[in-house]
C-alpha atoms as a PDB file:
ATOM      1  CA  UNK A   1     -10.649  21.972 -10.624  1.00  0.00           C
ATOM      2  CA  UNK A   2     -10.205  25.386  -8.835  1.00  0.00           C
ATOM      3  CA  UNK A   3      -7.216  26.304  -6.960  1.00  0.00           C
ATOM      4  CA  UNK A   4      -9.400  25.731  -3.771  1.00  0.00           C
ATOM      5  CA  UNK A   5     -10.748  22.163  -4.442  1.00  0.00           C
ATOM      6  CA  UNK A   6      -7.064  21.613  -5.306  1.00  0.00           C
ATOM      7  CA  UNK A   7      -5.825  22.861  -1.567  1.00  0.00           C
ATOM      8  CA  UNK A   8      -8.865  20.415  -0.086  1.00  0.00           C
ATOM      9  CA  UNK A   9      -7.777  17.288  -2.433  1.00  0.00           C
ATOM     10  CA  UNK A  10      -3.559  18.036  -1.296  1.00  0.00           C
ATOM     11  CA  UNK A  11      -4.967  19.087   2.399  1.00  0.00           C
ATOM     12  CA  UNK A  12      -6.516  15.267   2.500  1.00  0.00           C
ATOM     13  CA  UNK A  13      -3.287  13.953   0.456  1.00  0.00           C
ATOM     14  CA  UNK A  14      -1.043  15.164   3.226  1.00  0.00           C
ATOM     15  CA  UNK A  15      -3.264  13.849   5.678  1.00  0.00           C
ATOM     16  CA  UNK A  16      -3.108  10.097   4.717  1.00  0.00           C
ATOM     17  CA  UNK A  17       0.242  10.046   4.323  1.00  0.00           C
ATOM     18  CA  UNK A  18       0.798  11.491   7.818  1.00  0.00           C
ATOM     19  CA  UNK A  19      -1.076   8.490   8.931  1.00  0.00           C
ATOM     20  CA  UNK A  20       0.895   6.410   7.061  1.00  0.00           C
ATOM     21  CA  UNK A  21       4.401   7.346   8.080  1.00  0.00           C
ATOM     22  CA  UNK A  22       2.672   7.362  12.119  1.00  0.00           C
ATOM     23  CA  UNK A  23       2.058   3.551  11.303  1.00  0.00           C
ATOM     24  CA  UNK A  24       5.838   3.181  10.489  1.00  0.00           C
ATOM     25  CA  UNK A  25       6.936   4.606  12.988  1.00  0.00           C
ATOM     26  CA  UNK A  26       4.755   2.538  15.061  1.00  0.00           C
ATOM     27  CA  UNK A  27       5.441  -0.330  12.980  1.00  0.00           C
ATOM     28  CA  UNK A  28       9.431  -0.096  13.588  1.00  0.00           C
ATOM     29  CA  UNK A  29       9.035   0.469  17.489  1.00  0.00           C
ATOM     30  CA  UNK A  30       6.905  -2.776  17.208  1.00  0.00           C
ATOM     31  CA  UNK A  31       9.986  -4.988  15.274  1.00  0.00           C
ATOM     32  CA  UNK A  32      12.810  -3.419  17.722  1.00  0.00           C
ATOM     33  CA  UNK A  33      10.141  -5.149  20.613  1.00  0.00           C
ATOM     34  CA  UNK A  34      10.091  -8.144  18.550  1.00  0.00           C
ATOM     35  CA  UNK A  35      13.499  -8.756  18.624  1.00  0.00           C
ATOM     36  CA  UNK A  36      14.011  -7.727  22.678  1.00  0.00           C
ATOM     37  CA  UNK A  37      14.640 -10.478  24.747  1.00  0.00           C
ATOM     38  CA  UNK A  38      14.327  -8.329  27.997  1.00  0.00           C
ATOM     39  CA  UNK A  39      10.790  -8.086  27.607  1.00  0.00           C
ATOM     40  CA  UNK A  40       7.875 -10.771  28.817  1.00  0.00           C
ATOM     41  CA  UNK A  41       6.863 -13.675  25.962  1.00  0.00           C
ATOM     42  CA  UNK A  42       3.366 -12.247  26.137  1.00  0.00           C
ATOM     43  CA  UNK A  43       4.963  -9.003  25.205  1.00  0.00           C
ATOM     44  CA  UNK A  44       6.633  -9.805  22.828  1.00  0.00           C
ATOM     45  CA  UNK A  45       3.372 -11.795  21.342  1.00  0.00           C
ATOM     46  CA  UNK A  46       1.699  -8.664  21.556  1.00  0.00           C
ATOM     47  CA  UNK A  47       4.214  -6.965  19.073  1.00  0.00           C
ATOM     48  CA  UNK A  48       4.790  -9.575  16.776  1.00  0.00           C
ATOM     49  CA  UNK A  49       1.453  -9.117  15.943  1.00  0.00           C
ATOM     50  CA  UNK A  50       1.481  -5.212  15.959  1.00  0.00           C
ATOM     51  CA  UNK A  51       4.431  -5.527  13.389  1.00  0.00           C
ATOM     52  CA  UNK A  52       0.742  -7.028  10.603  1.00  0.00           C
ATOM     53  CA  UNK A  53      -1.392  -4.686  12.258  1.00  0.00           C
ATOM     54  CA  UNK A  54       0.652  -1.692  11.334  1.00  0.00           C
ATOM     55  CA  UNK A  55       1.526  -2.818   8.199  1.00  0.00           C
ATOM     56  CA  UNK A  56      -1.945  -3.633   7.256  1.00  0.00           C
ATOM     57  CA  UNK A  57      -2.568   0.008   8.521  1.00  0.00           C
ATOM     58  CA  UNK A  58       0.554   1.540   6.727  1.00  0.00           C
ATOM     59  CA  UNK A  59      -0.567  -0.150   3.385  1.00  0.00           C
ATOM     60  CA  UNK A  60      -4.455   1.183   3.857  1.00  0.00           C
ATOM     61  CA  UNK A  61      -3.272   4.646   3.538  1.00  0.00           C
ATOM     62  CA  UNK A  62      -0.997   4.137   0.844  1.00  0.00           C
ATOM     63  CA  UNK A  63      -3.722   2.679  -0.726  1.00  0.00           C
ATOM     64  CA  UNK A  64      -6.297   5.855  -0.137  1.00  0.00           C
ATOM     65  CA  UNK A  65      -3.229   7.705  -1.772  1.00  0.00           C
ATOM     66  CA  UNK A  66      -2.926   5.844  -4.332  1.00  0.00           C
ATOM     67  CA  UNK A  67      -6.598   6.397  -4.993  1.00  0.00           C
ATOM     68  CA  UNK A  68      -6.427   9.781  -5.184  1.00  0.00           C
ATOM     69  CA  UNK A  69      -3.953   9.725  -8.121  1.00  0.00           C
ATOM     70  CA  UNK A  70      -4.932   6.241  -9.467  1.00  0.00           C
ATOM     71  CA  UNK A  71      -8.307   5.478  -8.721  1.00  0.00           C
ATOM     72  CA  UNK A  72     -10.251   2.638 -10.163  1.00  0.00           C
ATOM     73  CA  UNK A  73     -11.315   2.991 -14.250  1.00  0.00           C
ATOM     74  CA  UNK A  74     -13.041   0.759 -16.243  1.00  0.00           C
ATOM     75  CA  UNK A  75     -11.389  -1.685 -18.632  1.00  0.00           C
ATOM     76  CA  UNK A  76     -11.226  -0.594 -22.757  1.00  0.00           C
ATOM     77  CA  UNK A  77     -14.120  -2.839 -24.397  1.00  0.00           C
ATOM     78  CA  UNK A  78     -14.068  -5.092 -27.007  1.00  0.00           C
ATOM     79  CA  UNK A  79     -13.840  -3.331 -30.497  1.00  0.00           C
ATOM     80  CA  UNK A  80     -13.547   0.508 -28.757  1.00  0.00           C
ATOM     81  CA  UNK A  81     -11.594   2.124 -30.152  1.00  0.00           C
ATOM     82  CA  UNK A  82      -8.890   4.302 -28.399  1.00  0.00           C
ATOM     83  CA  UNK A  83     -10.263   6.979 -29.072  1.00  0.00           C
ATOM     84  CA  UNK A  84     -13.700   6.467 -28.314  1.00  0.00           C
ATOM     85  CA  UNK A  85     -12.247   4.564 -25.019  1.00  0.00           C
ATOM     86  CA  UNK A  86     -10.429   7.954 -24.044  1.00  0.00           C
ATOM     87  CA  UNK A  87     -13.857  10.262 -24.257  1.00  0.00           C
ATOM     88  CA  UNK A  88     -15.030   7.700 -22.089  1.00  0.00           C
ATOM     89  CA  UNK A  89     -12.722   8.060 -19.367  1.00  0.00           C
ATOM     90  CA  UNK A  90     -12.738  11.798 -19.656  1.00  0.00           C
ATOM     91  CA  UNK A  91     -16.553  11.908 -18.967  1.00  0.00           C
ATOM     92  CA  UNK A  92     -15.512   9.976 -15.886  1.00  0.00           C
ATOM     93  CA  UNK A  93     -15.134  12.528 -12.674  1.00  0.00           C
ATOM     94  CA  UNK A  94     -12.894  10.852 -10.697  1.00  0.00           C
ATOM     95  CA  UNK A  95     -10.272   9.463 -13.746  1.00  0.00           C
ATOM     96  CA  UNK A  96     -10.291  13.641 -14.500  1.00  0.00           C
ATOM     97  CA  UNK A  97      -9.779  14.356 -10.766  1.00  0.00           C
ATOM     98  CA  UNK A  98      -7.001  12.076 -10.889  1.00  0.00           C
ATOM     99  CA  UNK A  99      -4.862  13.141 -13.734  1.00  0.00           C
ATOM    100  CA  UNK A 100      -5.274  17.033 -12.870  1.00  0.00           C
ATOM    101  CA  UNK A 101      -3.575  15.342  -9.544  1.00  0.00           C
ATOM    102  CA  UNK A 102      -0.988  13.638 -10.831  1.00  0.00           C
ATOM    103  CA  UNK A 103      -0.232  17.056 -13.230  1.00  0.00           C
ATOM    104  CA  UNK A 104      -0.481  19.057 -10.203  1.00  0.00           C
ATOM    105  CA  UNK A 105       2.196  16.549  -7.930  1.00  0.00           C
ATOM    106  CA  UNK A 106       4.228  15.722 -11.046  1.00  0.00           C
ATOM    107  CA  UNK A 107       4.007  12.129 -10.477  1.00  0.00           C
ATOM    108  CA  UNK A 108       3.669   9.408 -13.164  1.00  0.00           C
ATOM    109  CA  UNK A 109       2.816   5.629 -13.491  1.00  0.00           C
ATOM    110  CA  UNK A 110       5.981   4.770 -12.549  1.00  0.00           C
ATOM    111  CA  UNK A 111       5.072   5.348  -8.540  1.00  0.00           C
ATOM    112  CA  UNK A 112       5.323   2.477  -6.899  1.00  0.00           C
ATOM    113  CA  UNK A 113       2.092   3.841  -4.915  1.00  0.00           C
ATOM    114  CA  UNK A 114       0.150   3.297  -8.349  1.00  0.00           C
ATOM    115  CA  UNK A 115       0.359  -1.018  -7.371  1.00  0.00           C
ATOM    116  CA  UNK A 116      -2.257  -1.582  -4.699  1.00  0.00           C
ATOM    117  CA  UNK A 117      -2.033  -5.313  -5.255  1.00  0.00           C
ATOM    118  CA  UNK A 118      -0.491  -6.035  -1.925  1.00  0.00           C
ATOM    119  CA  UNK A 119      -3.256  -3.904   0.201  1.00  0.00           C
ATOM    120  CA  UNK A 120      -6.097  -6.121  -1.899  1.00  0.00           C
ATOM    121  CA  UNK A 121      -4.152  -8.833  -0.644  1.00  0.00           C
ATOM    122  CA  UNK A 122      -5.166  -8.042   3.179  1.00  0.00           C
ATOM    123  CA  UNK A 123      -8.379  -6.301   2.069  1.00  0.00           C
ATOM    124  CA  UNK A 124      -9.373  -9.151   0.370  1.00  0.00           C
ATOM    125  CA  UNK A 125      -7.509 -12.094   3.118  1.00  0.00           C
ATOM    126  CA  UNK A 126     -10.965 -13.946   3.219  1.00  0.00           C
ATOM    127  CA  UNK A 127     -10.673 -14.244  -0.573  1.00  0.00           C
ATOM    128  CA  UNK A 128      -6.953 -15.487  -0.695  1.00  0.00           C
ATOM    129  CA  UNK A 129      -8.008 -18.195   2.107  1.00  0.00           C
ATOM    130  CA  UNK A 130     -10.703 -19.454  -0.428  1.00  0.00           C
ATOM    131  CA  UNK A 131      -8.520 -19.446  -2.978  1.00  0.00           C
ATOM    132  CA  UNK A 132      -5.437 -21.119  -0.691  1.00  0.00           C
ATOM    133  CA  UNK A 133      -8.599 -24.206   0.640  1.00  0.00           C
ATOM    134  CA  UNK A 134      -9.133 -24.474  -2.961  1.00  0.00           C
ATOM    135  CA  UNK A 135      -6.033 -25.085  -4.505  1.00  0.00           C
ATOM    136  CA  UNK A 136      -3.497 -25.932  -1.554  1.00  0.00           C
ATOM    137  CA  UNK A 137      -1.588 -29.643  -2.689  1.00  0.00           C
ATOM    138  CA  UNK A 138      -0.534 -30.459   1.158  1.00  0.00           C
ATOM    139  CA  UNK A 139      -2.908 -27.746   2.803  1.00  0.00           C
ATOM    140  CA  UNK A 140       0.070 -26.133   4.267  1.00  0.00           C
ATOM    141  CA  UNK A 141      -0.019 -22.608   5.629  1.00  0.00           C
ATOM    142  CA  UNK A 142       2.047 -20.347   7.335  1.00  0.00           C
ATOM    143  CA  UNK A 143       0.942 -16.598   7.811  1.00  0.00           C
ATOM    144  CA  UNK A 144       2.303 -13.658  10.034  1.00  0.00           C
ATOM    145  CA  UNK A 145       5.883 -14.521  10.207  1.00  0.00           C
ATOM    146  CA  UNK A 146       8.897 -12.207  10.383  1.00  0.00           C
ATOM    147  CA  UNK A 147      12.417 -13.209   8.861  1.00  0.00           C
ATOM    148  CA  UNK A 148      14.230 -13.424   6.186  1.00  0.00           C
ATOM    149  CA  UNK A 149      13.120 -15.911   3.027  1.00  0.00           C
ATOM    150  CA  UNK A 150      15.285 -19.124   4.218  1.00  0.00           C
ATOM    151  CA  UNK A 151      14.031 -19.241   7.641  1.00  0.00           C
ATOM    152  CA  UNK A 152      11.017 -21.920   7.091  1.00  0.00           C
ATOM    153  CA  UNK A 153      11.554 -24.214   3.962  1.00  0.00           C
ATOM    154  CA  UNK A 154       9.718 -26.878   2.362  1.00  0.00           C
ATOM    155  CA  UNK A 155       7.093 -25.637   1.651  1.00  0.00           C
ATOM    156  CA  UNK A 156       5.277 -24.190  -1.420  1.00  0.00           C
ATOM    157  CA  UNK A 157       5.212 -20.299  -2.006  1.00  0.00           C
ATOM    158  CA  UNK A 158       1.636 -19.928  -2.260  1.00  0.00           C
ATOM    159  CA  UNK A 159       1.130 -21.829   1.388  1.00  0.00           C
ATOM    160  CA  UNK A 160       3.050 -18.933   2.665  1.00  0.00           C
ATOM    161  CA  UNK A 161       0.556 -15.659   3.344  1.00  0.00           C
ATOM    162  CA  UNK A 162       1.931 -13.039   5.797  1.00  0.00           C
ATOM    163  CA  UNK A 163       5.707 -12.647   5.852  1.00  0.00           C
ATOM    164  CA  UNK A 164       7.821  -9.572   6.681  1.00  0.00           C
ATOM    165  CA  UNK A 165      12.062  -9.650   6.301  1.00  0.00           C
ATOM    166  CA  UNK A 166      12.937  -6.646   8.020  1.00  0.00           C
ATOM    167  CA  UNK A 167      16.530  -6.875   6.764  1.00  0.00           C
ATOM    168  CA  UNK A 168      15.283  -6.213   3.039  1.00  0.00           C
ATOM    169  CA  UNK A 169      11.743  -4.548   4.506  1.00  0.00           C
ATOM    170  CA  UNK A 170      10.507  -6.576   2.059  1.00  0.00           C
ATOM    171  CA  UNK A 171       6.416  -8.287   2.521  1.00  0.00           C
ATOM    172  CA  UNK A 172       5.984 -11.247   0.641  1.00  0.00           C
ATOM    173  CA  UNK A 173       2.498 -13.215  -0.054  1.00  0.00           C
ATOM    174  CA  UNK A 174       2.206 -16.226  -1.671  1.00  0.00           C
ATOM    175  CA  UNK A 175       5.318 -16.154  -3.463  1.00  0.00           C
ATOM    176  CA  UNK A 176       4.873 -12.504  -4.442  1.00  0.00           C
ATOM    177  CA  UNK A 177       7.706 -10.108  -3.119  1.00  0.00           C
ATOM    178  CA  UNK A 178       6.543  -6.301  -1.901  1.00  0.00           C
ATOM    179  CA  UNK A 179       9.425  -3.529  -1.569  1.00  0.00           C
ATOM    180  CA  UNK A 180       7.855  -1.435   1.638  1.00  0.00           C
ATOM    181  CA  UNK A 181      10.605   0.959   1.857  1.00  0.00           C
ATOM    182  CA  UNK A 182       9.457   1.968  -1.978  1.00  0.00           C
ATOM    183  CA  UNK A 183       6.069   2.853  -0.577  1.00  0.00           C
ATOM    184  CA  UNK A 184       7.448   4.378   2.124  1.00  0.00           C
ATOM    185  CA  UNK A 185      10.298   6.510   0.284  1.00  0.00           C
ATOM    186  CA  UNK A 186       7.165   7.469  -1.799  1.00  0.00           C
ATOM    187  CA  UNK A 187       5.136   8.610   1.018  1.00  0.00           C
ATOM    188  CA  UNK A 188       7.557  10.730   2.196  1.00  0.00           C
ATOM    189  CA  UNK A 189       8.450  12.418  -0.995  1.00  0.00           C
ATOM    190  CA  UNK A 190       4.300  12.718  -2.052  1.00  0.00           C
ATOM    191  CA  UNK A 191       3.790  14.490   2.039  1.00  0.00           C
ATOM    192  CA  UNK A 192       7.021  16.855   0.974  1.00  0.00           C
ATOM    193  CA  UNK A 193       4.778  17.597  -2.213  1.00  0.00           C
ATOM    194  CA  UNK A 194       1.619  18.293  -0.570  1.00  0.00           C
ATOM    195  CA  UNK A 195       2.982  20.358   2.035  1.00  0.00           C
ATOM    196  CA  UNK A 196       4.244  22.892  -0.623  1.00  0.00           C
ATOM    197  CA  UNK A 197       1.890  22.505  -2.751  1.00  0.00           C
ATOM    198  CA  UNK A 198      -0.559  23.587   0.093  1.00  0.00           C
ATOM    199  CA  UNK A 199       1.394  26.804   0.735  1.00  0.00           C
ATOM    200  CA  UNK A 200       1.858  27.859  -3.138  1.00  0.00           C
ATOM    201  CA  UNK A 201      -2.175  27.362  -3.673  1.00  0.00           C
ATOM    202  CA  UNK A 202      -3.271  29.093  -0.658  1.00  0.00           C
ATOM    203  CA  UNK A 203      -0.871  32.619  -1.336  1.00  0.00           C
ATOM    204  CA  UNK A 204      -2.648  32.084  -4.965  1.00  0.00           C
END
């Protein structure tokens, strides 16, 4: 990759996670609304809902991100060996593109932007639903709620879908726990990145 397709592939890097820190900014003005009792019930409808839209946004371009650095590779097969199984992935464009990304960003497998399993949650919400009809016990379900972990009980984990605490910005689905401000922290530092990155390769 030349030093120009490397200034497009950090140009569109910055870009999405521009969009993503927009959606939480948009996603925090929506949570102070939430919790404003001066404003109409209706209004406050309105943002309670704005609080999933934004995160669902938020999430979808971590996720294109992610992809840039991590995107999707096929699995080793039986009796390949390692070796064999790394020529494979070499002759693969985008598993190159990626790792000449990660080298040039200096970012690892420990990002937490490298986990998109919370994003395939939404992506995938029709999926989870079959899943939830399938195997539900009481065919409970409570989605899109906001507050911390105690405040509905009695229920089982996987009944639960959509749930934001804002006082540990932590999402949870179906009994699996999601630390936004990680993604977000990550954002932020991966946008710091590009930006210089973009200046160094275009005085090259």
């Amino acid at each position: 990759m030349d030093t120009f397709e490397k200034r497009v592939y950090a140009g569109e890097i910055k870009k999405q996670c521009q969009f993503c820190l927009a959606a939480i900014q948009y996603l925090n003005n929506a949570l102070q609304q939430v919790g404003n009792r001066d404003i109409k019930s209706e209004e406050r409808t309105f943002f309670h809902s704005e609080v999933f839209r934004q995160m669902h946004s938020l999430l979808t371009h971590a996720s294109n991100v992610s992809r840039m650095f991590w995107p999707p590779t096929p699995k080793q097969k039986k009796n390949e060996t390692d070796e064999n199984f790394e020529k494979r992935l070499l002759s693969i464009d985008k598993v190159v593109r990626g790792r000449v990304l990660k080298s040039a960003f200096g970012v690892d497998d420990s990002n937490p932007l490298k986990n998109r399993a919370l994003r395939d949650h939404l992506e995938h919400y029709d999926e989870r639903l079959d899943h939830w009809r399938n195997n539900s016990t009481n065919k409970n379900i409570v989605s899109d709620t906001i507050g911390p972990p105690n405040a509905i009980v009695g229920l089982d984990a996987t009944d639960m879908m959509r749930w934001f605490d804002p006082t540990r910005n932590i999402f949870m689905f179906r009994g699996e726990e999601y630390d936004i401000q990680s993604i977000a922290t990550a954002i932020d530092n991966i946008l710091s990145i590009a930006v210089n990155l973009e200046k160094v390769l275009w005085e090259q």
